[in-house]
N, C-alpha and C. Protein backbone atom coordinates (compact mmCIF):
# COMPACT_ATOMS: atom_id res chain seq x y z
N UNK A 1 67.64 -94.75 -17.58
CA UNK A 1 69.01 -94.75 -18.04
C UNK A 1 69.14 -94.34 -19.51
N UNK A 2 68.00 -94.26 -20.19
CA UNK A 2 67.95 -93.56 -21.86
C UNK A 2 68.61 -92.62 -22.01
N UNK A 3 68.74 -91.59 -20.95
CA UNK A 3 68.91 -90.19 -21.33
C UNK A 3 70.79 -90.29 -21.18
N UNK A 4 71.08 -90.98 -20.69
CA UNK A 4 72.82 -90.98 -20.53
C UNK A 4 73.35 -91.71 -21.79
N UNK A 5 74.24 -90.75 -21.84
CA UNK A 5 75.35 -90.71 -23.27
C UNK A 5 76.02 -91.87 -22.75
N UNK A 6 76.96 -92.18 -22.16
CA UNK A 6 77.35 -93.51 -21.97
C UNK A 6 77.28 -93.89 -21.02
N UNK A 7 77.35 -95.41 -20.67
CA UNK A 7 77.11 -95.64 -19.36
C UNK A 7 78.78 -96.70 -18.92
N UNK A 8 79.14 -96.85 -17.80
CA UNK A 8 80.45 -98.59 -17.81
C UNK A 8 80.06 -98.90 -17.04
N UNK A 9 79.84 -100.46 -16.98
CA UNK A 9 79.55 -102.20 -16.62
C UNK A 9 80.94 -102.29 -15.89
N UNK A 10 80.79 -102.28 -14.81
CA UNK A 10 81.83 -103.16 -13.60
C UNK A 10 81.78 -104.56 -13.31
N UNK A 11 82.85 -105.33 -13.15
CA UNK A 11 82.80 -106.73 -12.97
C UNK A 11 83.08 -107.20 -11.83
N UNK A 12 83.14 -108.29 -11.19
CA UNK A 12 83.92 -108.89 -10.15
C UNK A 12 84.73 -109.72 -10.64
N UNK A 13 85.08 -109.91 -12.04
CA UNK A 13 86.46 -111.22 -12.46
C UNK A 13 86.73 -110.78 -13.90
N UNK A 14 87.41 -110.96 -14.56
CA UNK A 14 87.89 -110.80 -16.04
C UNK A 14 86.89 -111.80 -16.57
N UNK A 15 87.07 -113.01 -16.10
CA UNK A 15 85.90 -113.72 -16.42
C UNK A 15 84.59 -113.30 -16.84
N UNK A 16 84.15 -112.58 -15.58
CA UNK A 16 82.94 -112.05 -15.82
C UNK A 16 82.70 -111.29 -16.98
N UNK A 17 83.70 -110.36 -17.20
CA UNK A 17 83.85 -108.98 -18.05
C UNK A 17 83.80 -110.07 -19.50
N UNK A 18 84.97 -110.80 -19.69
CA UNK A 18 84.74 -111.52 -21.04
C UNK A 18 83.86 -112.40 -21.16
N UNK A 19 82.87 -112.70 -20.34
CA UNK A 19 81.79 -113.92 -20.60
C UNK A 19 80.66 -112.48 -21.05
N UNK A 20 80.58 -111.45 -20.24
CA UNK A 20 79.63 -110.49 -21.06
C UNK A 20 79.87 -109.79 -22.29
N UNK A 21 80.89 -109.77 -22.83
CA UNK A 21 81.80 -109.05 -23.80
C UNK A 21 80.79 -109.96 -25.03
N UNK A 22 81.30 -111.16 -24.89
CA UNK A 22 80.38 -112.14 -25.70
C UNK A 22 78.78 -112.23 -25.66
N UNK A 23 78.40 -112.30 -24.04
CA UNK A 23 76.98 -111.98 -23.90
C UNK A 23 76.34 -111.11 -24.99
N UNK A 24 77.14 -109.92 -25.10
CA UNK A 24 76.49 -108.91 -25.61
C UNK A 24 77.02 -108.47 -27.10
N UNK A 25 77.99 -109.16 -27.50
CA UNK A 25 78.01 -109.25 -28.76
C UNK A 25 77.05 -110.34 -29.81
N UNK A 26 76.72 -111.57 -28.80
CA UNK A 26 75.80 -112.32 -29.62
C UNK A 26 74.31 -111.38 -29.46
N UNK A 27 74.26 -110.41 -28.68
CA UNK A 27 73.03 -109.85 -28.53
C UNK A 27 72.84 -108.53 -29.75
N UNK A 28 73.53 -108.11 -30.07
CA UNK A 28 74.12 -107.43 -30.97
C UNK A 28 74.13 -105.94 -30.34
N UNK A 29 74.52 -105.62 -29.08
CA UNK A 29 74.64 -104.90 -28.76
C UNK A 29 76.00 -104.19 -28.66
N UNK A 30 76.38 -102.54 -29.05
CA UNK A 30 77.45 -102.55 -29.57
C UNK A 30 78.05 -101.53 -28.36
N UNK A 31 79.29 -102.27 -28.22
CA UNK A 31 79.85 -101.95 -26.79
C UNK A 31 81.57 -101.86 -26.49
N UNK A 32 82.16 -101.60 -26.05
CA UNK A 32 83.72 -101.54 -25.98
C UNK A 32 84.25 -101.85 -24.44
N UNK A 33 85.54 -102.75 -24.73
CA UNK A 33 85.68 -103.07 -23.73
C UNK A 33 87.14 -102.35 -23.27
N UNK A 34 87.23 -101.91 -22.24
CA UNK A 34 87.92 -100.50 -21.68
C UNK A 34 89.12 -101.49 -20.37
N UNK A 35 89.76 -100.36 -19.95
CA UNK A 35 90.33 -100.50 -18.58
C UNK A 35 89.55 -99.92 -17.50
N UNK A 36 89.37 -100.52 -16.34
CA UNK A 36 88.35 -99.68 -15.20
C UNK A 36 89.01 -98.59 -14.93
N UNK A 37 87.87 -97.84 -15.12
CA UNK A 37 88.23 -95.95 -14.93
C UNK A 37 88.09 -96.32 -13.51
N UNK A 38 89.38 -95.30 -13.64
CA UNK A 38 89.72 -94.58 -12.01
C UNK A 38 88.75 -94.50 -11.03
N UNK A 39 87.96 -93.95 -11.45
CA UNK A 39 86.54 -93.00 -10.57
C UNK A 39 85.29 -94.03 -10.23
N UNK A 40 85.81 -95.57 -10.44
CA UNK A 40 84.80 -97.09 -10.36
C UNK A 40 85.36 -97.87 -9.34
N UNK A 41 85.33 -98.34 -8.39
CA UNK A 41 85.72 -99.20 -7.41
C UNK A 41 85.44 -100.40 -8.03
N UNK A 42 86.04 -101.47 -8.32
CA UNK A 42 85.40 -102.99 -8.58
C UNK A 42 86.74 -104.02 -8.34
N UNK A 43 86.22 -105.36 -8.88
CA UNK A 43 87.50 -106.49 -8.33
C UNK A 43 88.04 -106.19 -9.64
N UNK A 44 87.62 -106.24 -10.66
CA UNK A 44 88.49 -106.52 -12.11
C UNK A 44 88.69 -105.01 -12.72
N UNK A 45 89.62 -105.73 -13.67
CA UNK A 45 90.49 -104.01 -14.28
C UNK A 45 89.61 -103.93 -15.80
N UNK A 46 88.79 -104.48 -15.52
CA UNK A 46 88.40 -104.25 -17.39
C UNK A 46 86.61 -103.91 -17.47
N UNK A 47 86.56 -103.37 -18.22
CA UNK A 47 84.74 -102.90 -17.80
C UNK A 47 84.40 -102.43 -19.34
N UNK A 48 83.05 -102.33 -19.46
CA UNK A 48 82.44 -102.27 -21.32
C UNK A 48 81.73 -101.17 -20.60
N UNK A 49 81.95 -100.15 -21.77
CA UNK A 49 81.66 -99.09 -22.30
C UNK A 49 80.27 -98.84 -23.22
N UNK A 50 79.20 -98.93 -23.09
CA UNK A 50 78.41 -98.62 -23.80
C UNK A 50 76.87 -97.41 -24.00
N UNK A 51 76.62 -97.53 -24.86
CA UNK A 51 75.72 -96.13 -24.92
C UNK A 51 74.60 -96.65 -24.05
N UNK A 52 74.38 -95.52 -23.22
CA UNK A 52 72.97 -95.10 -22.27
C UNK A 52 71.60 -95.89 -23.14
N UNK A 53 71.92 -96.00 -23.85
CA UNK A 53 70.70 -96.40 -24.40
C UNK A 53 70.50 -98.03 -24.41
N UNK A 54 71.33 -97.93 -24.36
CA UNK A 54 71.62 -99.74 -24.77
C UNK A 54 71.52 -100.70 -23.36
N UNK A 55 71.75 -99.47 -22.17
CA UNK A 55 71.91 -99.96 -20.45
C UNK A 55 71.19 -101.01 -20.27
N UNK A 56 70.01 -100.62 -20.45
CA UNK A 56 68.97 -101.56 -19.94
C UNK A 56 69.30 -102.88 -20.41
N UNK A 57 68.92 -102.72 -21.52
CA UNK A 57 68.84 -104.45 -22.52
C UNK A 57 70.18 -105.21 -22.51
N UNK A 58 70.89 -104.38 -21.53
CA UNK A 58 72.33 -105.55 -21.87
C UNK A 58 71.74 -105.56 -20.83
N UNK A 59 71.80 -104.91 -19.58
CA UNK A 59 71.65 -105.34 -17.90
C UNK A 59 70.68 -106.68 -17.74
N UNK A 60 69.72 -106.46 -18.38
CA UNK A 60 68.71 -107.48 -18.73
C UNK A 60 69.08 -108.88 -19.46
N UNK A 61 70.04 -109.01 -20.87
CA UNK A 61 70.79 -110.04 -21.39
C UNK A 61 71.76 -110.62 -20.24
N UNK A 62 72.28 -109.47 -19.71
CA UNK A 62 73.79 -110.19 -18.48
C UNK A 62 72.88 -110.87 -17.33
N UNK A 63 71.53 -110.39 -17.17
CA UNK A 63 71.01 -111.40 -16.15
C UNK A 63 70.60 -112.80 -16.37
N UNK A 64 70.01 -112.41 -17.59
CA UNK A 64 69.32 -113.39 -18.46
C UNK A 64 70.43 -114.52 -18.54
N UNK A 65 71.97 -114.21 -19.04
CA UNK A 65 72.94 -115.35 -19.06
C UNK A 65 73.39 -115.48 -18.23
N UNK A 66 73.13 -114.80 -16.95
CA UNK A 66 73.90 -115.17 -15.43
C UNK A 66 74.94 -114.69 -15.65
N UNK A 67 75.31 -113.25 -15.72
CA UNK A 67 76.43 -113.11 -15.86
C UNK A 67 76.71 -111.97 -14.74
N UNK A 68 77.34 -111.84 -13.56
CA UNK A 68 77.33 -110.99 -12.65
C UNK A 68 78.23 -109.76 -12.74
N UNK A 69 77.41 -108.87 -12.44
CA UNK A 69 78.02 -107.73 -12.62
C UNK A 69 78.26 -106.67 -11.46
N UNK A 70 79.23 -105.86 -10.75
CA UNK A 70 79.34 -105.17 -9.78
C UNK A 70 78.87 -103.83 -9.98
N UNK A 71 77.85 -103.12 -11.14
CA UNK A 71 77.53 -101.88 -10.99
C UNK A 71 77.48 -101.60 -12.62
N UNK A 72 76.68 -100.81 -12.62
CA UNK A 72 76.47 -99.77 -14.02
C UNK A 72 76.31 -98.12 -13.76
N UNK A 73 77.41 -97.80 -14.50
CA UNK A 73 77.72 -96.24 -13.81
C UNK A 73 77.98 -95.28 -15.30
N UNK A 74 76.91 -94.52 -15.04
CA UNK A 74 77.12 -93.37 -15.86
C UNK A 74 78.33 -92.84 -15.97
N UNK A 75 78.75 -92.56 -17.00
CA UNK A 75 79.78 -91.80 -17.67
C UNK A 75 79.85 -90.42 -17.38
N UNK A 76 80.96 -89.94 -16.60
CA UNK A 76 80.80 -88.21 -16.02
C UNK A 76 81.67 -87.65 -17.42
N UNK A 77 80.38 -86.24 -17.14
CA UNK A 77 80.61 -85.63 -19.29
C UNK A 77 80.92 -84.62 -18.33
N UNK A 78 81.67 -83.95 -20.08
CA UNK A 78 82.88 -82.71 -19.68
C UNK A 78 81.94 -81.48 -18.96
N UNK A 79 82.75 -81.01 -17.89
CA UNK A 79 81.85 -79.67 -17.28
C UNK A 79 81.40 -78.44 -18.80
N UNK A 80 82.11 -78.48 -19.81
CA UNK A 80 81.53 -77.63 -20.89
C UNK A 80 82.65 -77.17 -21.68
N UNK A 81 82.51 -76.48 -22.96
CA UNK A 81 83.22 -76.36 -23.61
C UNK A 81 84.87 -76.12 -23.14
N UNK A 82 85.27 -76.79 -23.79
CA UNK A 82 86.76 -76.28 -23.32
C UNK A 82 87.12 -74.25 -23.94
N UNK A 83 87.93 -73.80 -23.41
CA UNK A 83 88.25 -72.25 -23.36
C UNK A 83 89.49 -72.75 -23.88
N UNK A 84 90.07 -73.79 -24.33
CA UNK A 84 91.65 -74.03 -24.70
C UNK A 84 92.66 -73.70 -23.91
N UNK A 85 94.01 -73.70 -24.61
CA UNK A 85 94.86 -72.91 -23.49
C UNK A 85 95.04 -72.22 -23.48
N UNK A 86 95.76 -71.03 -22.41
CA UNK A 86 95.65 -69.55 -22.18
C UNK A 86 96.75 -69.39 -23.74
N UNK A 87 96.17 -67.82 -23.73
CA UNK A 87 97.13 -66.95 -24.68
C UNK A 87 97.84 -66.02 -24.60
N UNK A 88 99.04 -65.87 -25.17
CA UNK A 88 100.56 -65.36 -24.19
C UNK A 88 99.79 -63.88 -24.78
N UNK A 89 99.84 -62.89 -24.05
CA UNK A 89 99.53 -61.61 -24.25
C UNK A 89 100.61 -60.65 -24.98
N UNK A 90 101.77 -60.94 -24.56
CA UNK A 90 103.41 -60.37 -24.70
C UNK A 90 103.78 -61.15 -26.62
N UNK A 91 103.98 -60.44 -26.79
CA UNK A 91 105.08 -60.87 -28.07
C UNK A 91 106.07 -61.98 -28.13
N UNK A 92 105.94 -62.90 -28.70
CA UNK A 92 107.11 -63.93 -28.39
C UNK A 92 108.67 -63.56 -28.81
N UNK A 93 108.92 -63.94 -27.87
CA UNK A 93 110.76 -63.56 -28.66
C UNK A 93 111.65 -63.85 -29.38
N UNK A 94 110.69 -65.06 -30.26
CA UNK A 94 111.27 -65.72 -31.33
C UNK A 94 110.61 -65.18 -32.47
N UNK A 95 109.39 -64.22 -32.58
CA UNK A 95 108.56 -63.58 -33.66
C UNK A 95 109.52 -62.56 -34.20
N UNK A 96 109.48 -62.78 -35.57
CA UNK A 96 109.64 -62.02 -36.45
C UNK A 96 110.96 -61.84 -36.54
C-alpha cells in the first residue's frame, strides 16, 4: 500500500470513524476526516483520508485499539492532465 498517494478508511458507525480520528491522532498520524465518497459502499457517512503511506500503521493502530473498520480503499487519481476547456475558434461578438 506504499506506493498509493492516498488511501480512505470506511467505517460501520460515526462512532467508529471518531474513535479512530483520535486513534490516529494520538498516533501522530496525519489524516483528514472527509464525507464518504460516492464510489465507497459503507454504514457511516464520514471516512479519513490519508496518505498511502501511512495505510499500514494506522490499519495496524485501529486494530491495535479495536477499532473496526469496513475497508481501506485507494484513492482513484485523475486519468491525466487536464486539456482544459475547449476554445471558441470563431471571434466573439463582444471583441473589440
Amino acid at each position: 500500500m506504499t506506493a498509493l498517494t492516498r488511501v480512505v478508511l470506511a467505517f460501520p458507525s460515526t462512532h467508529a470513524a471518531m474513535a479512530a480520528e483520535d486513534a490516529l491522532r494520538h498516533a501522530g498520524i496525519s489524516m483528514q476526516v472527509i464525507p464518504l465518497p460516492s464510489w465507497i459502499a459503507a454504514d457511516c457517512g464520514l471516512a479519513i483520508r490519508l496518505a498511502g503511506a501511512d495505510a499500514v500503521r494506522a490499519e495496524e493502530e485501529l486494530a491495535r485499539r479495536g477499532v473496526g473498520m469496513q475497508g481501506a480503499h485507494p484513492e482513484p487519481q485523475p486519468a491525466g492532465p487536464s486539456e482544459g476547456p475547449p476554445t471558441s475558434r470563431c471571434p466573439s461578438p463582444l471583441a473589440g
